[in-house]
N, C-alpha and C. Protein backbone atom coordinates (compact mmCIF):
# COMPACT_ATOMS: atom_id res chain seq x y z
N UNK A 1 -271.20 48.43 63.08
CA UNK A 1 -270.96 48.30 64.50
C UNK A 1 -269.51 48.64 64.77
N UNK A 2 -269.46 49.64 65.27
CA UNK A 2 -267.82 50.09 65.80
C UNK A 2 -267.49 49.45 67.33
N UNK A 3 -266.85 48.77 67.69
CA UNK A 3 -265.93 48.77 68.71
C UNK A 3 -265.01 49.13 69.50
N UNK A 4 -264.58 49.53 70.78
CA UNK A 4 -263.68 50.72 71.09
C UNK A 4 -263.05 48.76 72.00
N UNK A 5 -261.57 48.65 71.32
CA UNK A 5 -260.35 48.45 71.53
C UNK A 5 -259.69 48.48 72.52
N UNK A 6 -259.68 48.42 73.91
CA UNK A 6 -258.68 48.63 74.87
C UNK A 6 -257.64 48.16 75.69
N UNK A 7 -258.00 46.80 75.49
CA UNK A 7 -256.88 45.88 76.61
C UNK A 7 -257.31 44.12 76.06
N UNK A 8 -256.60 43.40 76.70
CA UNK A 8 -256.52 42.34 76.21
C UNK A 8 -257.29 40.99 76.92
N UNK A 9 -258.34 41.79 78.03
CA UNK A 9 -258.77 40.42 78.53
C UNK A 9 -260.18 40.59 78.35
N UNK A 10 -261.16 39.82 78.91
CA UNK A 10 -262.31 39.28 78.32
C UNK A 10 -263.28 40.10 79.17
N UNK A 11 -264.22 40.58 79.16
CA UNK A 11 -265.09 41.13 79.57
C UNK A 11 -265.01 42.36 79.83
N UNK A 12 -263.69 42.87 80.15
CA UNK A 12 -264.08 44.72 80.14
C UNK A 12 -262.50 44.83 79.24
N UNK A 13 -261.79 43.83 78.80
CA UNK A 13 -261.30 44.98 77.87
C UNK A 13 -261.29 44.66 76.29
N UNK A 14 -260.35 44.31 75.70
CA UNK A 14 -260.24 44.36 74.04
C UNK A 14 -261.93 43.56 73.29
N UNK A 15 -261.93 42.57 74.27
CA UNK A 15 -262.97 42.52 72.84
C UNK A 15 -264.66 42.46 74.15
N UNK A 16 -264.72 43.19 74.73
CA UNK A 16 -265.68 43.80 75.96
C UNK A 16 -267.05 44.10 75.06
N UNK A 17 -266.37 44.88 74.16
CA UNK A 17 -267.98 45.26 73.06
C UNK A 17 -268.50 44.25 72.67
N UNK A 18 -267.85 42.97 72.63
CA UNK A 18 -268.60 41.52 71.65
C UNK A 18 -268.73 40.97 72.32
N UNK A 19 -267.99 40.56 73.50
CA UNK A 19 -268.38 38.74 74.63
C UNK A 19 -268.69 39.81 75.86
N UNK A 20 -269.86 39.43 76.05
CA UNK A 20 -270.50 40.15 77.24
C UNK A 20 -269.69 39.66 78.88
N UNK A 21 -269.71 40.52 79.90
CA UNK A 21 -269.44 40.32 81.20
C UNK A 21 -269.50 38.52 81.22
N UNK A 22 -268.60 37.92 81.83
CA UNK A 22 -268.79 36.31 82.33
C UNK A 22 -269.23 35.40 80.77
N UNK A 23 -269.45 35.67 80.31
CA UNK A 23 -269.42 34.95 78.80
C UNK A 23 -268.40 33.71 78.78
N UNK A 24 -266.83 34.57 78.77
CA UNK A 24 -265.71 34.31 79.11
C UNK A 24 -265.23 33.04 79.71
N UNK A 25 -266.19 32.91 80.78
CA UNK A 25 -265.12 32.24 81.87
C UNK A 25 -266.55 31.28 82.03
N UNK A 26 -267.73 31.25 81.36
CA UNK A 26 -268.35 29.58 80.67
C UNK A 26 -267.59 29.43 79.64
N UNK A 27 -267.26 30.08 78.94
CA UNK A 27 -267.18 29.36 77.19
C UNK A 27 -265.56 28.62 77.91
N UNK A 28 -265.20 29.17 78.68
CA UNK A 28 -263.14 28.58 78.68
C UNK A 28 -262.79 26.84 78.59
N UNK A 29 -263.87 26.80 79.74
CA UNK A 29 -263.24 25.33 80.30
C UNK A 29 -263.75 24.54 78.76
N UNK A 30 -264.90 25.07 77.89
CA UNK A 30 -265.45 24.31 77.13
C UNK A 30 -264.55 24.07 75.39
N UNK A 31 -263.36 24.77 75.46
CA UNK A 31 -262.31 25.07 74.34
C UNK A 31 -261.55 23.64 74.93
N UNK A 32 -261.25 23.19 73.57
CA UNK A 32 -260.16 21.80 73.73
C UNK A 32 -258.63 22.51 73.71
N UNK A 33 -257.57 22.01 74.42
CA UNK A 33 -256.28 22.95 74.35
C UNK A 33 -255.83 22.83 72.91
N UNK A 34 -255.34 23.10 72.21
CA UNK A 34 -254.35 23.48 71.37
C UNK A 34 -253.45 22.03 71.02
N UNK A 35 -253.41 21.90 69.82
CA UNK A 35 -252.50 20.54 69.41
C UNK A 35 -251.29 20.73 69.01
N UNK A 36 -250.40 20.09 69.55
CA UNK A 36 -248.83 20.31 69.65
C UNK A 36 -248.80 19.86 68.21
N UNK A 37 -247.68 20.28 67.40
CA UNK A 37 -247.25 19.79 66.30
C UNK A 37 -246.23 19.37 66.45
N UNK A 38 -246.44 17.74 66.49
CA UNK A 38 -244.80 16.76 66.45
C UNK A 38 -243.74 17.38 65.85
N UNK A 39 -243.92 17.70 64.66
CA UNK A 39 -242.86 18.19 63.69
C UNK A 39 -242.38 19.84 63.91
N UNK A 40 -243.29 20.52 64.89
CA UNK A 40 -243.02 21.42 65.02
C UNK A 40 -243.25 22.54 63.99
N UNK A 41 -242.69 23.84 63.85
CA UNK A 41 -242.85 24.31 62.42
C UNK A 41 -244.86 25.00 62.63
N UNK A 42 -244.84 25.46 61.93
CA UNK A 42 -246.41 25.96 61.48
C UNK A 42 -246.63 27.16 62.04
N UNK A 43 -247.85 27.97 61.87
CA UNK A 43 -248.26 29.23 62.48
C UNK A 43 -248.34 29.07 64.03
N UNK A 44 -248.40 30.38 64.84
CA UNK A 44 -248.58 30.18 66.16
C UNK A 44 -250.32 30.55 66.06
N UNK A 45 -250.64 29.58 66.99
CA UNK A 45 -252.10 29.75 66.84
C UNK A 45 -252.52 31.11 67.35
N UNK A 46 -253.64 31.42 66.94
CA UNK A 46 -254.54 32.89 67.15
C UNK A 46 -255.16 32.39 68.52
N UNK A 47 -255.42 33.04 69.95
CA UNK A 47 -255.30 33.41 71.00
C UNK A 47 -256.94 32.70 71.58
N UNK A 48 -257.68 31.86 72.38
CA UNK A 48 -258.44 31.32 71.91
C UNK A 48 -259.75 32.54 72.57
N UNK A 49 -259.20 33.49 73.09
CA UNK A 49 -260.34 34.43 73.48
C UNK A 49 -260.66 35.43 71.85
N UNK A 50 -259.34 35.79 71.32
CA UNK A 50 -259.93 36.14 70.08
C UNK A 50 -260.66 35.64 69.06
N UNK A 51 -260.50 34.06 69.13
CA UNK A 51 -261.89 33.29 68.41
C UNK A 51 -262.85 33.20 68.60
N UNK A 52 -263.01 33.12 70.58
CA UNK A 52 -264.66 33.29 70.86
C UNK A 52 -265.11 34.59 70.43
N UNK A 53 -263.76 35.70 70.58
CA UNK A 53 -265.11 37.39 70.10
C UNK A 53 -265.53 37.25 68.94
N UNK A 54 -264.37 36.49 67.90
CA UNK A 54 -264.71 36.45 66.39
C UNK A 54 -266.19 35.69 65.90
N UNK A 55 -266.36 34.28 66.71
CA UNK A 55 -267.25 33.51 66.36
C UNK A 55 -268.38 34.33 67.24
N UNK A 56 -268.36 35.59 68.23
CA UNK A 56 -269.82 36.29 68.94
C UNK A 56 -270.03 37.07 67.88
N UNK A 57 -268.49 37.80 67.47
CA UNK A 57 -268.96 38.99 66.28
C UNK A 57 -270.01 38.12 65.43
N UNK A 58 -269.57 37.03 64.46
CA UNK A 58 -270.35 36.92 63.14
C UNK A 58 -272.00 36.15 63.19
N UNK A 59 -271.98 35.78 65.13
CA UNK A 59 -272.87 35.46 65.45
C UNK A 59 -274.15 36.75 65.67
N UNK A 60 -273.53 37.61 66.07
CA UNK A 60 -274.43 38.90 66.66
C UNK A 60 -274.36 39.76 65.88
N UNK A 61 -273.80 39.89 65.00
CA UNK A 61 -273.76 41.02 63.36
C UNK A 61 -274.15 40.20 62.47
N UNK A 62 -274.18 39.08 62.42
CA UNK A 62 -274.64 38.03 60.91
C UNK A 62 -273.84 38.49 59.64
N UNK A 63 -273.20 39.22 60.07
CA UNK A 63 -271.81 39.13 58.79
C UNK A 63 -271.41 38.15 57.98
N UNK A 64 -270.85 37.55 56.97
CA UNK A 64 -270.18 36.41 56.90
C UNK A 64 -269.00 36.12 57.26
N UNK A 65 -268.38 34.84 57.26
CA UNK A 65 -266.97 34.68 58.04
C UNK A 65 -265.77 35.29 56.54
N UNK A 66 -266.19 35.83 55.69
CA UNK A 66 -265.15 36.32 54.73
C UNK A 66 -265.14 37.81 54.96
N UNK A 67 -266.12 38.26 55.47
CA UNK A 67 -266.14 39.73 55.97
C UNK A 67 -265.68 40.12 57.63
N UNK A 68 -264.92 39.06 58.45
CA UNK A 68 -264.21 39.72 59.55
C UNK A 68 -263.48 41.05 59.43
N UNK A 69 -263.98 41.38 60.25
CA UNK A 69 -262.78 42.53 60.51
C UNK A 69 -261.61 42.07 60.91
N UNK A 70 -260.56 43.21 60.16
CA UNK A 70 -258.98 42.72 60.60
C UNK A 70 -259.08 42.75 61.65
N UNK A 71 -259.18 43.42 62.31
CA UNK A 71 -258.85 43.35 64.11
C UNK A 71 -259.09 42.71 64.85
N UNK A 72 -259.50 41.02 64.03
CA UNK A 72 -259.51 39.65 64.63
C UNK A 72 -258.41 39.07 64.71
N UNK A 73 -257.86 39.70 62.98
CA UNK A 73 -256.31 38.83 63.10
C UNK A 73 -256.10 37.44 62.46
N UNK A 74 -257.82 37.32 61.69
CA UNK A 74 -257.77 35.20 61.60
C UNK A 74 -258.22 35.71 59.86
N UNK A 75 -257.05 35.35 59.15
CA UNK A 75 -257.80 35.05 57.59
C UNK A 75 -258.51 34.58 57.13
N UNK A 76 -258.64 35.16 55.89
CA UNK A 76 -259.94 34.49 55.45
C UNK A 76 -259.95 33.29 54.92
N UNK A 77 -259.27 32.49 54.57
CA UNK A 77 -258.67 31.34 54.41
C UNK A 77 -259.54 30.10 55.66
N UNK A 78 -258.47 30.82 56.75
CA UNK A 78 -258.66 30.36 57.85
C UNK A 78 -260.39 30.33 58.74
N UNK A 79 -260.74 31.71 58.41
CA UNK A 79 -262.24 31.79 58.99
C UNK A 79 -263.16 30.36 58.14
N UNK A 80 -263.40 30.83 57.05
CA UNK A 80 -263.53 29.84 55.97
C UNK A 80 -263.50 28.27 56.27
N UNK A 81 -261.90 27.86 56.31
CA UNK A 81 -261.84 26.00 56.17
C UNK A 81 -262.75 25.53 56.84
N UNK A 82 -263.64 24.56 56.02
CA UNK A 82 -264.25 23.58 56.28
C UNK A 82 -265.97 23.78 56.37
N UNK A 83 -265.83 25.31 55.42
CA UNK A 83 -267.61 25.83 55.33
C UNK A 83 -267.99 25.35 54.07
């Protein structure tokens, strides 16, 4: 499955081929925000629209989560914890 790449928001551009029209804007309100780290320090988190295309990709290709494509951006490490 190839994907054509173009812009960065949800339904007609970067990840448009995987999260269909309005997908988007149910799944949003349903994401918990992001947890501050007291101590500060750590990775900057990965973008939370690029996790929903990631978790449509391996849902709608049945790939496994060690076979993402780079052009998610989320390691395999990371896809992985806690399978």
């Amino acid at each position: 499955m190839w994907v054509r790449l173009v812009g960065p928001v949800m339904g007609w551009g970067m990840w448009s081929g995987i999260v269909p029209d309005g997908l988007w804007e149910i799944a949003k309100p349903l994401i918990p925000p992001s947890k501050v780290r007291p101590q500060g320090g750590g990775t900057q988190d990965t973008p939370d629209e690029t996790l929903f295309a990631a978790i449509n990709y391996v849902l709608v290709s049945g790939c496994a989560w060690r076979a993402l494509l780079p052009c998610f951006g989320i390691s395999k490490s990371t896809a992985t914890a806690g399978s």
